[in-house]
N, C-alpha and C. Protein backbone atom coordinates (compact mmCIF):
# COMPACT_ATOMS: atom_id res chain seq x y z
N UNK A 1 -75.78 -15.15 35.54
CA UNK A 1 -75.59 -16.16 36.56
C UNK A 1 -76.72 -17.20 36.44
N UNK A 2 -76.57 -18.46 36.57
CA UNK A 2 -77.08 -19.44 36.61
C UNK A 2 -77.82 -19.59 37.58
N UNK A 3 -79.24 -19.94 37.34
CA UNK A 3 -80.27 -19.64 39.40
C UNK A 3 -80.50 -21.47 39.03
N UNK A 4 -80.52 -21.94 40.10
CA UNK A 4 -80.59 -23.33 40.58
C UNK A 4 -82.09 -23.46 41.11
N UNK A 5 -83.07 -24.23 41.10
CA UNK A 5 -84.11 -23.99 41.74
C UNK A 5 -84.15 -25.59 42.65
N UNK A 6 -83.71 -25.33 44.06
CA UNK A 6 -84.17 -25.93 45.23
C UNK A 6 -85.67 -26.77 45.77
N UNK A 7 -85.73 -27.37 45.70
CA UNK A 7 -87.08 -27.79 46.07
C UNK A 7 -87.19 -28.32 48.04
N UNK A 8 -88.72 -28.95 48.01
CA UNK A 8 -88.09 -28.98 49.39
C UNK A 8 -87.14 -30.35 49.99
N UNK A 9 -87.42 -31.15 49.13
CA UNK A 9 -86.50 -32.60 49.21
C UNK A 9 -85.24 -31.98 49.59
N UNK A 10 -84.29 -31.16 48.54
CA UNK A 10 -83.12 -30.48 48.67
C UNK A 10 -83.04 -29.61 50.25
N UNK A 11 -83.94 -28.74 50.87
CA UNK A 11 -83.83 -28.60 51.94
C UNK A 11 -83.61 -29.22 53.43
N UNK A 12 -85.02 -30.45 53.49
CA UNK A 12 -84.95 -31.05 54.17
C UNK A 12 -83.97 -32.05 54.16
N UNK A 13 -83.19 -32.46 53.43
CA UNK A 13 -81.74 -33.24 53.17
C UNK A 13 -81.28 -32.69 53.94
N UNK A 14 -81.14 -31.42 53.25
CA UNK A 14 -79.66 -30.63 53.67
C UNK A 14 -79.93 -30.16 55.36
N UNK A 15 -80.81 -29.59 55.81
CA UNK A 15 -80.81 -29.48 56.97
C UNK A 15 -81.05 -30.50 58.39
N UNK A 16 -81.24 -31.83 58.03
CA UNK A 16 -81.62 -33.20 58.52
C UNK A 16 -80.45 -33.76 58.18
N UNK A 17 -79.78 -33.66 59.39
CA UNK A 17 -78.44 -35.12 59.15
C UNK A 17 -78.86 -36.49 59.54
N UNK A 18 -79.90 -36.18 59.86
CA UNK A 18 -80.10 -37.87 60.02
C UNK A 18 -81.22 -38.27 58.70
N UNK A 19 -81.60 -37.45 57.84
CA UNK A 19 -82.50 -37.74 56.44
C UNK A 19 -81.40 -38.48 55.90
N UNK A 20 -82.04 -39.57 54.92
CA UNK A 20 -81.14 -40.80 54.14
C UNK A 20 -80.46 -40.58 52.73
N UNK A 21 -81.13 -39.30 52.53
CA UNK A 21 -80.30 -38.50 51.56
C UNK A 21 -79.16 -37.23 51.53
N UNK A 22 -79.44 -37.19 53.29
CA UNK A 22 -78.27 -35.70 53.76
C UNK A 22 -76.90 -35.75 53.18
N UNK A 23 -76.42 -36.98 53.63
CA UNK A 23 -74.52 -36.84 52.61
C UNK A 23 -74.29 -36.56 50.89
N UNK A 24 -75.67 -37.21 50.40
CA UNK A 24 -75.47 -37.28 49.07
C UNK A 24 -75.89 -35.13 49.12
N UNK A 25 -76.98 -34.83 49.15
CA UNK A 25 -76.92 -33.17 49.28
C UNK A 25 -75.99 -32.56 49.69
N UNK A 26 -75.20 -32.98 50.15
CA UNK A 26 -73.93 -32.16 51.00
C UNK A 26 -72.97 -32.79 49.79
N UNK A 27 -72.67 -33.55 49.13
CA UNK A 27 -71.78 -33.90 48.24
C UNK A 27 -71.77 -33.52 47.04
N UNK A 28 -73.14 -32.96 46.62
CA UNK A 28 -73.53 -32.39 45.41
C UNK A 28 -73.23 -31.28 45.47
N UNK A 29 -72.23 -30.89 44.29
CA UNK A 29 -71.92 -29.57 43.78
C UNK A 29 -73.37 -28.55 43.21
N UNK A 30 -73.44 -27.34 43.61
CA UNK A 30 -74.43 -25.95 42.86
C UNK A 30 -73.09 -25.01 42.48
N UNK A 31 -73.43 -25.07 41.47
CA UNK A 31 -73.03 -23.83 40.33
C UNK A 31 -74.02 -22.73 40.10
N UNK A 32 -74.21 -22.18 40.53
CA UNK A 32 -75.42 -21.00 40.41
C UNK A 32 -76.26 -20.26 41.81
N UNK A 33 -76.96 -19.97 41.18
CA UNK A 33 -77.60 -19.36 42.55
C UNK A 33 -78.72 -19.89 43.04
N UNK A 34 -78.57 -20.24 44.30
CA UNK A 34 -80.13 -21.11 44.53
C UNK A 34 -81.21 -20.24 44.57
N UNK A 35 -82.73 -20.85 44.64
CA UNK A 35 -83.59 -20.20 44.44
C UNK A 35 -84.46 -21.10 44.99
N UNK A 36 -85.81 -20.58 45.49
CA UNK A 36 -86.83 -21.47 45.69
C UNK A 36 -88.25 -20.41 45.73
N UNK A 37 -89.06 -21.21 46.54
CA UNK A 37 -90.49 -20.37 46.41
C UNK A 37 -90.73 -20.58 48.06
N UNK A 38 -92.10 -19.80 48.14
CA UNK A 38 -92.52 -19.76 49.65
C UNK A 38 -93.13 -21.02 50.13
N UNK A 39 -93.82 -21.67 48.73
CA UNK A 39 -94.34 -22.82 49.06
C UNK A 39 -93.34 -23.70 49.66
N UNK A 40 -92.25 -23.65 48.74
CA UNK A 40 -91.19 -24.90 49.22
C UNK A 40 -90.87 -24.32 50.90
N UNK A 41 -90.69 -23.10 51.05
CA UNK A 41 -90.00 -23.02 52.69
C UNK A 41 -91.26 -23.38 53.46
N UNK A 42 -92.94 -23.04 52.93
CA UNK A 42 -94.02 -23.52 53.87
C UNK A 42 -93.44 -24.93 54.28
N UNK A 43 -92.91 -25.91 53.33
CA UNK A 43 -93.29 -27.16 53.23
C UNK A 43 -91.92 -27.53 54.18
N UNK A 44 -90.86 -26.92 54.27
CA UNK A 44 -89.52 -27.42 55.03
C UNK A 44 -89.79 -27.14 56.22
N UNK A 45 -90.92 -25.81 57.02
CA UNK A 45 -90.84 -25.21 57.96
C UNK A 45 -92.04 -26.61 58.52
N UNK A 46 -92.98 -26.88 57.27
CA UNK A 46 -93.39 -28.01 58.22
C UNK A 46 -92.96 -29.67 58.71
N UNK A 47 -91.96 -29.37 58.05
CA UNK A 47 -91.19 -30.47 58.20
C UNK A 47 -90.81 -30.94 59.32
N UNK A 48 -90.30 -29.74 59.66
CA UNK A 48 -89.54 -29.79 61.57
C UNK A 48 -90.67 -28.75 62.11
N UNK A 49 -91.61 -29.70 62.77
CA UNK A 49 -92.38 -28.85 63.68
C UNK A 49 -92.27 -28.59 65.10
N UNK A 50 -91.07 -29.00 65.42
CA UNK A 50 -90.86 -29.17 66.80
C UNK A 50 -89.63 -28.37 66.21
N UNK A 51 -89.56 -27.38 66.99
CA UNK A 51 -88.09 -26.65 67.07
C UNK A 51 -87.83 -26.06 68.56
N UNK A 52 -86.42 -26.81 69.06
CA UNK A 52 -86.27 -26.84 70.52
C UNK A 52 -86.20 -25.52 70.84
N UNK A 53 -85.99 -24.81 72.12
CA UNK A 53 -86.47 -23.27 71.98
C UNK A 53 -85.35 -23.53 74.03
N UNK A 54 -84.55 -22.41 73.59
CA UNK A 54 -83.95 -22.36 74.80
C UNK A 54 -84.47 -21.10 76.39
N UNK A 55 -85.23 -20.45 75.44
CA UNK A 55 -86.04 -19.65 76.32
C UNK A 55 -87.51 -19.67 75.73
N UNK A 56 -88.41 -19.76 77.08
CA UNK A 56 -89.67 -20.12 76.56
C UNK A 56 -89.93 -18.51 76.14
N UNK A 57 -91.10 -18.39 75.50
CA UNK A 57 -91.49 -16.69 75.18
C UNK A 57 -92.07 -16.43 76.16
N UNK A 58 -92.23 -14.77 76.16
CA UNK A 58 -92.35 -14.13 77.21
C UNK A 58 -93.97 -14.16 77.68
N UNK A 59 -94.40 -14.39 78.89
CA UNK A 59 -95.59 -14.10 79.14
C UNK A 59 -96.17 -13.03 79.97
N UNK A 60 -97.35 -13.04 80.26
CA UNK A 60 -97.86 -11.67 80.74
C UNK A 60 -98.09 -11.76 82.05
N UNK A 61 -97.42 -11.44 82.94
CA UNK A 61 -97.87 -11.51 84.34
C UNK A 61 -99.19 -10.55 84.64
N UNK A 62 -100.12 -10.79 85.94
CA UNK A 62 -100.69 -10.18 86.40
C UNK A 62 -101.01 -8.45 86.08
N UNK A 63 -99.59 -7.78 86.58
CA UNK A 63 -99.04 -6.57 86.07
C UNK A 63 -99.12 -5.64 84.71
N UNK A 64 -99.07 -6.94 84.01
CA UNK A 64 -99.45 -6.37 82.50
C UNK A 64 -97.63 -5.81 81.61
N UNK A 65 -96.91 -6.89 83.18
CA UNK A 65 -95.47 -6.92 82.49
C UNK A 65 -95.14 -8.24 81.84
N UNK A 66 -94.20 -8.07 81.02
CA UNK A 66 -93.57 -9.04 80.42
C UNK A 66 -92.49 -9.56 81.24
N UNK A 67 -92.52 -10.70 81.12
CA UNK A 67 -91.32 -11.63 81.92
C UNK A 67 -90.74 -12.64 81.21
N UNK A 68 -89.67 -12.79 81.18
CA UNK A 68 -88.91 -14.49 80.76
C UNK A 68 -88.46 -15.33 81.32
N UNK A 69 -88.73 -16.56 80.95
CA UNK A 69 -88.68 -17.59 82.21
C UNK A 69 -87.41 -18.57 80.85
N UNK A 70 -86.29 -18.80 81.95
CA UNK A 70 -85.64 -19.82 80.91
C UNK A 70 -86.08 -20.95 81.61
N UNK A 71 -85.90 -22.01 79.94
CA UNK A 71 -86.02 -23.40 80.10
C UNK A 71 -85.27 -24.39 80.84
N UNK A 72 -86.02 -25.50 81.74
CA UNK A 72 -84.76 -25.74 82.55
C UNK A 72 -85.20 -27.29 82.45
């Protein structure tokens, strides 16, 4: 099998519909298997540093219990 190697341009395309290259990544055919490295996902994860979050994480009350508070 054929391994494809991804970079992070190819990620952040593809997961950014509003990036100026997203349709052309979505139009491009892969024949093989993708592949990448950790560096490249370091570099996509910093891409989008804001990731919306529908429940905040849990914090520690007084008690020494955990609680969840949703976002409102």
């Amino acid at each position: 099998m054929t391994e494809v190697f991804a970079d992070s341009f190819y990620w952040i395309a593809l997961l950014n519909p509003t990036d100026a290259f997203h349709d052309t990544v979505l139009g491009t055919p892969v024949s093989g298997r993708i592949v990448t490295s950790l560096a490249v996902q370091l570099e996509v994860l910093d891409a989008f540093p804001r990731i919306p979050r529908c429940v905040q994480p849990p914090s520690v009350s007084g008690s020494g219990r955990r609680t969840i508070r949703k976002s409102q």
